[in-house]
PDB file of N, CA and C in Angstrom:
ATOM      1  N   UNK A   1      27.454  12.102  17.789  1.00  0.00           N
ATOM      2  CA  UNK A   1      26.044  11.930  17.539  1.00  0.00           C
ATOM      3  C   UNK A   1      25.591  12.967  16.521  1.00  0.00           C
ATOM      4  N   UNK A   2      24.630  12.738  15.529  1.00  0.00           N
ATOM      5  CA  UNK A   2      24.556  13.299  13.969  1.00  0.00           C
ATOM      6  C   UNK A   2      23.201  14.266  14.976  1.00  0.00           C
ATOM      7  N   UNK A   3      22.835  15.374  14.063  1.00  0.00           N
ATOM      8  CA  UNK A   3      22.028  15.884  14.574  1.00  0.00           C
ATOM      9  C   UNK A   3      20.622  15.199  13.512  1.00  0.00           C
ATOM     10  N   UNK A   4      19.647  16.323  14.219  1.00  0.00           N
ATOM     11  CA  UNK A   4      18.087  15.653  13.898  1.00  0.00           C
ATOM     12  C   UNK A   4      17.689  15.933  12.721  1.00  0.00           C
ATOM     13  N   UNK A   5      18.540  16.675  11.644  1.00  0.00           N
ATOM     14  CA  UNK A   5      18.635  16.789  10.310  1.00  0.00           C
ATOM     15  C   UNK A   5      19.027  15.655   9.332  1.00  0.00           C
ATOM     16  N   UNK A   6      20.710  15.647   9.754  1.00  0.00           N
ATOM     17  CA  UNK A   6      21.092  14.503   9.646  1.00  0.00           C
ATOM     18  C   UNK A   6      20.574  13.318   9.835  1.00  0.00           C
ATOM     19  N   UNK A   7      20.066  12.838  11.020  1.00  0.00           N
ATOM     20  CA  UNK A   7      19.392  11.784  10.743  1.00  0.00           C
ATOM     21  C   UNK A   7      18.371  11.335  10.001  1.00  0.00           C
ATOM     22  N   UNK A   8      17.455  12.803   9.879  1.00  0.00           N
ATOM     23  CA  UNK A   8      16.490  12.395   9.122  1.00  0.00           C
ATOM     24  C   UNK A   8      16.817  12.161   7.510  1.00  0.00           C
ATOM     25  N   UNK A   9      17.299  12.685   7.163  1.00  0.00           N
ATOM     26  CA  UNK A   9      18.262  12.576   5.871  1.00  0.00           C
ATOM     27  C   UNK A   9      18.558  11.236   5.911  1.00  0.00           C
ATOM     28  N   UNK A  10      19.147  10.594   7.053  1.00  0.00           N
ATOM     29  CA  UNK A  10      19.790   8.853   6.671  1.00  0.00           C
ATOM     30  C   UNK A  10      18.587   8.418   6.349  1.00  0.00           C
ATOM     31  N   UNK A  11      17.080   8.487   7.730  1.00  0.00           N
ATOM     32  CA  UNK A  11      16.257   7.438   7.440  1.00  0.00           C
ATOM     33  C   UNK A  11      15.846   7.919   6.327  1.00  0.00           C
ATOM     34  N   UNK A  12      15.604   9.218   5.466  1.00  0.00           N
ATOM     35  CA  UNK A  12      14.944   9.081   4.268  1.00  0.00           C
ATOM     36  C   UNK A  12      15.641   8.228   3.271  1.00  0.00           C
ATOM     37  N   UNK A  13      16.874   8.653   3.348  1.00  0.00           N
ATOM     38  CA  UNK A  13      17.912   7.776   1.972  1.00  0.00           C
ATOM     39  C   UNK A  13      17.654   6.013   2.501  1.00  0.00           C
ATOM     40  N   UNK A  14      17.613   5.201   3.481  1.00  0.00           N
ATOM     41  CA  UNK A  14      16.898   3.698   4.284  1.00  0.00           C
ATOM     42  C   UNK A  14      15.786   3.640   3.378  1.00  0.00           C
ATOM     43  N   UNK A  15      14.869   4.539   3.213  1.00  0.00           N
ATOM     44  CA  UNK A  15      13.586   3.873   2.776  1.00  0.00           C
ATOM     45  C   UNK A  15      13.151   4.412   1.386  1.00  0.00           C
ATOM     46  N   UNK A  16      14.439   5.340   0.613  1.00  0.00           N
ATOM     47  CA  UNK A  16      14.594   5.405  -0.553  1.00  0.00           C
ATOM     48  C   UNK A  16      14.780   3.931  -0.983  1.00  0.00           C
ATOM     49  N   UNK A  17      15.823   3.189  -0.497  1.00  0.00           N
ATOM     50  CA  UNK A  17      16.502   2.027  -0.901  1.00  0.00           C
ATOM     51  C   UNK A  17      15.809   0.976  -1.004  1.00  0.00           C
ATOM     52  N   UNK A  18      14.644   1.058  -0.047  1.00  0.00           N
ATOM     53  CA  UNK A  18      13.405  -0.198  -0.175  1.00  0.00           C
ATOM     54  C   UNK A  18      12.892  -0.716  -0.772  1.00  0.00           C
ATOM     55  N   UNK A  19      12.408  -1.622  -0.980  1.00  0.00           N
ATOM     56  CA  UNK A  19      11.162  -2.097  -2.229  1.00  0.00           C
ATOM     57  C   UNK A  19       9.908  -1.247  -1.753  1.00  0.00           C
ATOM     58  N   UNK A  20       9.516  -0.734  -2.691  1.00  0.00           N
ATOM     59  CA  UNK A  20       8.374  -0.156  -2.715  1.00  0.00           C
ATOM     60  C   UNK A  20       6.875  -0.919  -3.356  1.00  0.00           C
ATOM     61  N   UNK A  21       7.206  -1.265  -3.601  1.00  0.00           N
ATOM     62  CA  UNK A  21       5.978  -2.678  -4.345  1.00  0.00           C
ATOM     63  C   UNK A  21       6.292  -4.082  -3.349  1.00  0.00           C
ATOM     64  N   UNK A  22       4.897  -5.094  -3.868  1.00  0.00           N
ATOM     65  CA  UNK A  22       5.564  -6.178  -3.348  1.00  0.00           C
ATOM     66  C   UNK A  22       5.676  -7.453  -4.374  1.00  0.00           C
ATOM     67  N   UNK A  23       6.391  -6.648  -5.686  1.00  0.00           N
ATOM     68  CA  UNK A  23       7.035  -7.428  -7.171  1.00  0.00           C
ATOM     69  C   UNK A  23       8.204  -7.168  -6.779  1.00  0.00           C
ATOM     70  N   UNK A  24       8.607  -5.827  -5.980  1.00  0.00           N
ATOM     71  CA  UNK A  24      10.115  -5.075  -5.712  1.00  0.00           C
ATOM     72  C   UNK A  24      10.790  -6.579  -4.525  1.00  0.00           C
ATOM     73  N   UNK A  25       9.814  -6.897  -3.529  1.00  0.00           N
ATOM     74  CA  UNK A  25      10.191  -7.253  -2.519  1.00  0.00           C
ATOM     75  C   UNK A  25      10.729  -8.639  -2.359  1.00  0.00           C
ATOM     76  N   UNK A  26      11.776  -8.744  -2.268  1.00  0.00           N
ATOM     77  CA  UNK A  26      12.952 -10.547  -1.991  1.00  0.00           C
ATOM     78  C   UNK A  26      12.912 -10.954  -1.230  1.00  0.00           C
ATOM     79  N   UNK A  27      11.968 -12.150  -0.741  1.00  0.00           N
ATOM     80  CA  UNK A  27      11.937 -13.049  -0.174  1.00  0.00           C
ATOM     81  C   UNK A  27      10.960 -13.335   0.251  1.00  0.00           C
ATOM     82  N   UNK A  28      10.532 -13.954   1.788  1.00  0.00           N
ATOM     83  CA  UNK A  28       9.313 -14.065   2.619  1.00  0.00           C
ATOM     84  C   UNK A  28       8.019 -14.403   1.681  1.00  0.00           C
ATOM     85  N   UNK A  29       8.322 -15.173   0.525  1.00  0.00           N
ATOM     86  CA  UNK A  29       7.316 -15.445  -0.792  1.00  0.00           C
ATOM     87  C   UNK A  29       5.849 -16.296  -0.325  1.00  0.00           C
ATOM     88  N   UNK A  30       6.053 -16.882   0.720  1.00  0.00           N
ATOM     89  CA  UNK A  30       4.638 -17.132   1.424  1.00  0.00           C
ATOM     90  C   UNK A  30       3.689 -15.780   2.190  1.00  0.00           C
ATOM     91  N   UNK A  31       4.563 -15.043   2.693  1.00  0.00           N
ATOM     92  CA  UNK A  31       4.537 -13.897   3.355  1.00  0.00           C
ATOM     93  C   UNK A  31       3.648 -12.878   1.577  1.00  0.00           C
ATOM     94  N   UNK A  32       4.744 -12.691   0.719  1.00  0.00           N
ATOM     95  CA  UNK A  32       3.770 -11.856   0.146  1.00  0.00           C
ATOM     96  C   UNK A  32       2.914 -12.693  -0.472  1.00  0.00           C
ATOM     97  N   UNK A  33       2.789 -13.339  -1.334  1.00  0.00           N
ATOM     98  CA  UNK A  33       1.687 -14.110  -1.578  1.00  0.00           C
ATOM     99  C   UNK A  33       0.145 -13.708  -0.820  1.00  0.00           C
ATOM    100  N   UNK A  34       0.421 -14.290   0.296  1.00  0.00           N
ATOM    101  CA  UNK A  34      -0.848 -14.172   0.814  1.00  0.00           C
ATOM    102  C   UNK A  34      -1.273 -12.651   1.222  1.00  0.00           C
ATOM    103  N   UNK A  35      -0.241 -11.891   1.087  1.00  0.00           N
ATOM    104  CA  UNK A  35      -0.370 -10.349   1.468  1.00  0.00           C
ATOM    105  C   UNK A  35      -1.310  -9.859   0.212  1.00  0.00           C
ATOM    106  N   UNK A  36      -0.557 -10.075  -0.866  1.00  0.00           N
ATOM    107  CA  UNK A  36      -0.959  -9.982  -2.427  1.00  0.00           C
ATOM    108  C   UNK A  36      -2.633 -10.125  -2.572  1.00  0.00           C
ATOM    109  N   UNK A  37      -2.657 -11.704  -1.827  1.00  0.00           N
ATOM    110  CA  UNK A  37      -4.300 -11.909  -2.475  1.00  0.00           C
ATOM    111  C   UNK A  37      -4.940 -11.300  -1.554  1.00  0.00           C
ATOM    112  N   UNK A  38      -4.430 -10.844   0.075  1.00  0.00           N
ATOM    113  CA  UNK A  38      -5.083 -10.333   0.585  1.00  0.00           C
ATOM    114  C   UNK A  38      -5.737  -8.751   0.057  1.00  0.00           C
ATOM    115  N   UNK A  39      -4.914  -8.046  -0.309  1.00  0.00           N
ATOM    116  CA  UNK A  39      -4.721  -6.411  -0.873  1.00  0.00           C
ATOM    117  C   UNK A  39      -5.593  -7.024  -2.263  1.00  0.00           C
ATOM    118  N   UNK A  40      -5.550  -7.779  -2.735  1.00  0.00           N
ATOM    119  CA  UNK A  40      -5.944  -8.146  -4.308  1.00  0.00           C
ATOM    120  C   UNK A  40      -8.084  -7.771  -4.053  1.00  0.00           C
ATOM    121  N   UNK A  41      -8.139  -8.722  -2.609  1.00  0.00           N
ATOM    122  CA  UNK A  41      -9.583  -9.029  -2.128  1.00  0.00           C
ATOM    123  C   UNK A  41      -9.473  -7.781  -1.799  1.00  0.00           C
ATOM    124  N   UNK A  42      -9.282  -7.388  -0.752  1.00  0.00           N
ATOM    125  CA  UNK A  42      -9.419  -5.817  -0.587  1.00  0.00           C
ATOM    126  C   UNK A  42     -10.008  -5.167  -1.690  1.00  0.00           C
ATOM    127  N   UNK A  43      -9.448  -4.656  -2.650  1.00  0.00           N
ATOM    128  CA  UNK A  43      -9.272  -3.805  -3.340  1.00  0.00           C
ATOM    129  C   UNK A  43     -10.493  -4.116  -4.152  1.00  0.00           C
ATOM    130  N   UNK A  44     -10.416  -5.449  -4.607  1.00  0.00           N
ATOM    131  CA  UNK A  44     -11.409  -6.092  -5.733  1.00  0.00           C
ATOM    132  C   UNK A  44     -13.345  -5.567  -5.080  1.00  0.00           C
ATOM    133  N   UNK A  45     -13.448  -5.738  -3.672  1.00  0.00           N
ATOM    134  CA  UNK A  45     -14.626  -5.275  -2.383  1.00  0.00           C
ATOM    135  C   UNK A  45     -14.557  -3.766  -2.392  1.00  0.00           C
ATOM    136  N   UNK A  46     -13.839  -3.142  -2.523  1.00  0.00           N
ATOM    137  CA  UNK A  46     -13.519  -1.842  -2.476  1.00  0.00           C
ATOM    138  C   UNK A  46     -13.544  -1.217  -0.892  1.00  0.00           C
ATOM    139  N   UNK A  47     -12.950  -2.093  -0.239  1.00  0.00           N
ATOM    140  CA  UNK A  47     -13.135  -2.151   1.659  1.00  0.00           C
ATOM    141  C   UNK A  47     -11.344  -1.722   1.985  1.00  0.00           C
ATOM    142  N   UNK A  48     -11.337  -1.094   2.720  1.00  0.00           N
ATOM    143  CA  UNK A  48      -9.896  -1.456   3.181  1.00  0.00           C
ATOM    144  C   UNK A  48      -9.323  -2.770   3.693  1.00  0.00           C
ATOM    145  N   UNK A  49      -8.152  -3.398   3.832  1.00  0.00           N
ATOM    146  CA  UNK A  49      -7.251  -4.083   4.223  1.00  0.00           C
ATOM    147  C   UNK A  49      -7.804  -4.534   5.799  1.00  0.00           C
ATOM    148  N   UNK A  50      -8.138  -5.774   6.014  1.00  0.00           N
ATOM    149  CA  UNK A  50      -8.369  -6.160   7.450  1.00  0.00           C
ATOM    150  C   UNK A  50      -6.667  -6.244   7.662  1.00  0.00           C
ATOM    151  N   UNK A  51      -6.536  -5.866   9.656  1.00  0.00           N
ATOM    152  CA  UNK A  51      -5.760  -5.798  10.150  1.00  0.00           C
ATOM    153  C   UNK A  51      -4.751  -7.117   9.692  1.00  0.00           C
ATOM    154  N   UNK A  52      -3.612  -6.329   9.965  1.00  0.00           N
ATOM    155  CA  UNK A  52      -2.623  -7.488   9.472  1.00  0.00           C
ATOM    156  C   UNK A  52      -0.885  -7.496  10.610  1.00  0.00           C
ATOM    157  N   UNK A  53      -0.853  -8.565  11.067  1.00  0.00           N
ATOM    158  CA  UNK A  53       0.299  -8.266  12.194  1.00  0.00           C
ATOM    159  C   UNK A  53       1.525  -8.869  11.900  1.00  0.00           C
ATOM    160  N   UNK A  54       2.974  -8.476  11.412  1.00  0.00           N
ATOM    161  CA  UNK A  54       3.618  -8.675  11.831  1.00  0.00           C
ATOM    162  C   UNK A  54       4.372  -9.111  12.809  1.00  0.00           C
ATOM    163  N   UNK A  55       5.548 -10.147  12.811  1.00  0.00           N
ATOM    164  CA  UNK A  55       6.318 -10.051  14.557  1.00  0.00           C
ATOM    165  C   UNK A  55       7.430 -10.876  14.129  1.00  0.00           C
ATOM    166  N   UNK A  56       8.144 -10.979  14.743  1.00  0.00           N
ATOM    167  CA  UNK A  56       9.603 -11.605  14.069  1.00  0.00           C
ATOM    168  C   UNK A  56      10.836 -10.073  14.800  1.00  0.00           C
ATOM    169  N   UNK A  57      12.076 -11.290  14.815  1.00  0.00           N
ATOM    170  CA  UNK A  57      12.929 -10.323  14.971  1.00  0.00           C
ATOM    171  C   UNK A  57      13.300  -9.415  14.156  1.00  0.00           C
ATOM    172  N   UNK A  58      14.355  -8.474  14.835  1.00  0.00           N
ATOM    173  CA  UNK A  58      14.730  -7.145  13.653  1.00  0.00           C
ATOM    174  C   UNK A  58      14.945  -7.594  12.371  1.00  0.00           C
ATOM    175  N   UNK A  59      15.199  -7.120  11.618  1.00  0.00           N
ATOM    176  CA  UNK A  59      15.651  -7.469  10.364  1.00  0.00           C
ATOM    177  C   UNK A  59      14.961  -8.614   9.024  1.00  0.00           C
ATOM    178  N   UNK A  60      13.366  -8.187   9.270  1.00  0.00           N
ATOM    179  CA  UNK A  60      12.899  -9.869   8.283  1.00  0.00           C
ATOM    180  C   UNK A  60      12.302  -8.623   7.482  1.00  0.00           C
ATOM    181  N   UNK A  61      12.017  -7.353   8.246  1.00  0.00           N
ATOM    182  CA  UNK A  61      11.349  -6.847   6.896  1.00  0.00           C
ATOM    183  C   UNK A  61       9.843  -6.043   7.052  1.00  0.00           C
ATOM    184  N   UNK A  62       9.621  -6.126   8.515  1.00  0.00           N
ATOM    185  CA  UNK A  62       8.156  -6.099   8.745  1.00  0.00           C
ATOM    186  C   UNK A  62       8.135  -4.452   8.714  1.00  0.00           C
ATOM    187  N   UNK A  63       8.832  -3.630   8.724  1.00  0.00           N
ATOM    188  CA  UNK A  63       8.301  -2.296   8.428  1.00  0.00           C
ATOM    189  C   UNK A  63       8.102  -2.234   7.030  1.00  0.00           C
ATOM    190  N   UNK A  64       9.360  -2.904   6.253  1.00  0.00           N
ATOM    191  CA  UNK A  64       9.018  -2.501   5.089  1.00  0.00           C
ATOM    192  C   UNK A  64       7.399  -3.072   3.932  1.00  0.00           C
ATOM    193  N   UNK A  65       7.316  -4.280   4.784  1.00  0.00           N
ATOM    194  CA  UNK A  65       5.889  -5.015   4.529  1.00  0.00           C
ATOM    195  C   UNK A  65       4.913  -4.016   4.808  1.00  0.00           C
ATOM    196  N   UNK A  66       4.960  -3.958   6.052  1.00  0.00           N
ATOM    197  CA  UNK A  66       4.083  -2.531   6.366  1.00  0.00           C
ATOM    198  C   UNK A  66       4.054  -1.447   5.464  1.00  0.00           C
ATOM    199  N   UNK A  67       5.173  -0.540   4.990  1.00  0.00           N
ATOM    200  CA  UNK A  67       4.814   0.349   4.224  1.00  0.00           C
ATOM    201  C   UNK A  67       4.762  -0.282   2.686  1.00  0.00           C
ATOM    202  N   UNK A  68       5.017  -0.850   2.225  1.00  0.00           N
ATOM    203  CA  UNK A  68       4.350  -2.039   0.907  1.00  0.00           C
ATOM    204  C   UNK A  68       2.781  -1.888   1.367  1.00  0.00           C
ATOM    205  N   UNK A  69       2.269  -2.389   2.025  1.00  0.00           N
ATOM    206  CA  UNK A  69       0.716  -2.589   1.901  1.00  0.00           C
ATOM    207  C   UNK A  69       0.085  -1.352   2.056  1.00  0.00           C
ATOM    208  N   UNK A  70       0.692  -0.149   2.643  1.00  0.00           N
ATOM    209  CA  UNK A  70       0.106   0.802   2.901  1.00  0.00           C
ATOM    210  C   UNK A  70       0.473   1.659   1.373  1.00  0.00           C
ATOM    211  N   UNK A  71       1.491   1.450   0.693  1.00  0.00           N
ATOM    212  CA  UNK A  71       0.999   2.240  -1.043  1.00  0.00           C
ATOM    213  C   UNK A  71       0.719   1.503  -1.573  1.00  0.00           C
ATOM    214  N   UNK A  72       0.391   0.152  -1.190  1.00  0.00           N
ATOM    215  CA  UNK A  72      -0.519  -0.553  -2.333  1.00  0.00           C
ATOM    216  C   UNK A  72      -2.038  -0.217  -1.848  1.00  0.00           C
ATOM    217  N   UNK A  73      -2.536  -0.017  -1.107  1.00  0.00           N
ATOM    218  CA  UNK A  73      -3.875  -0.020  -0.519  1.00  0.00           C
ATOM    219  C   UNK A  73      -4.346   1.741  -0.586  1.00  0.00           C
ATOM    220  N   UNK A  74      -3.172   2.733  -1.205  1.00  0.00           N
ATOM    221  CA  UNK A  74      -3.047   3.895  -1.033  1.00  0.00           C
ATOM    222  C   UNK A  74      -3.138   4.722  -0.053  1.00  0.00           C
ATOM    223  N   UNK A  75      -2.628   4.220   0.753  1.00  0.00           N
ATOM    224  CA  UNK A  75      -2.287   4.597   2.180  1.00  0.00           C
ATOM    225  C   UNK A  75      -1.671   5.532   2.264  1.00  0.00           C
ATOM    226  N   UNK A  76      -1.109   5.719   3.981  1.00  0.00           N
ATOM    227  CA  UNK A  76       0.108   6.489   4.539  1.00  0.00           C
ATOM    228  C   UNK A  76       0.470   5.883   5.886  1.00  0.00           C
ATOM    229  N   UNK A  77       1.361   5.791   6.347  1.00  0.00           N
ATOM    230  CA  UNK A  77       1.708   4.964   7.647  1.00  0.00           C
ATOM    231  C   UNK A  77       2.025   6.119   8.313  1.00  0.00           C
ATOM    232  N   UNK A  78       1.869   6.499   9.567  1.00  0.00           N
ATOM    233  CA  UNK A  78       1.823   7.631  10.452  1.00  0.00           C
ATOM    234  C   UNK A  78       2.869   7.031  11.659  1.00  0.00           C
ATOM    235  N   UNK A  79       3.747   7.807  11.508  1.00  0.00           N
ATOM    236  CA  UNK A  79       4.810   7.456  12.773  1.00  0.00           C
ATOM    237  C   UNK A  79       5.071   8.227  13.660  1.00  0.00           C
TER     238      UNK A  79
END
């Protein structure tokens, strides 16, 4: 078992590797789309982002959606 250095080191290099935009992001193209015009309205009102929920099994992407909308909206996601 890696220690709590180490690990943090992996998850940083995980979310180095991410799409950071959602031009970066492959696939789920209904998914950003409507994310897009959502953040687009947002932004255009000058309001923050109404709540937005994810759910799906591991692996579709929903953290990284999550932190996508949160530097597009100039956020920070708090974990």
């Amino acid at each position: 078992m890696g220690s709590g250095a180490e690990e943090g080191r992996e998850e940083q290099l995980t979310w180095n590797l991410r799409p950071r935009t959602l031009d970066e992001y492959v696939g789920q193209s209904q998914a950003v789309e409507s994310l897009g015009i959502a953040i687009d309205a947002a932004r255009e009102r000058g309001e923050s982002l109404d709540h937005v929920l994810f759910h799906g099994p591991p692996g579709l992407g929903k953290a990284t959606l999550a932190h996508i909308v949160a530097k597009e909206m100039g956020a920070e996601i708090v974990h």
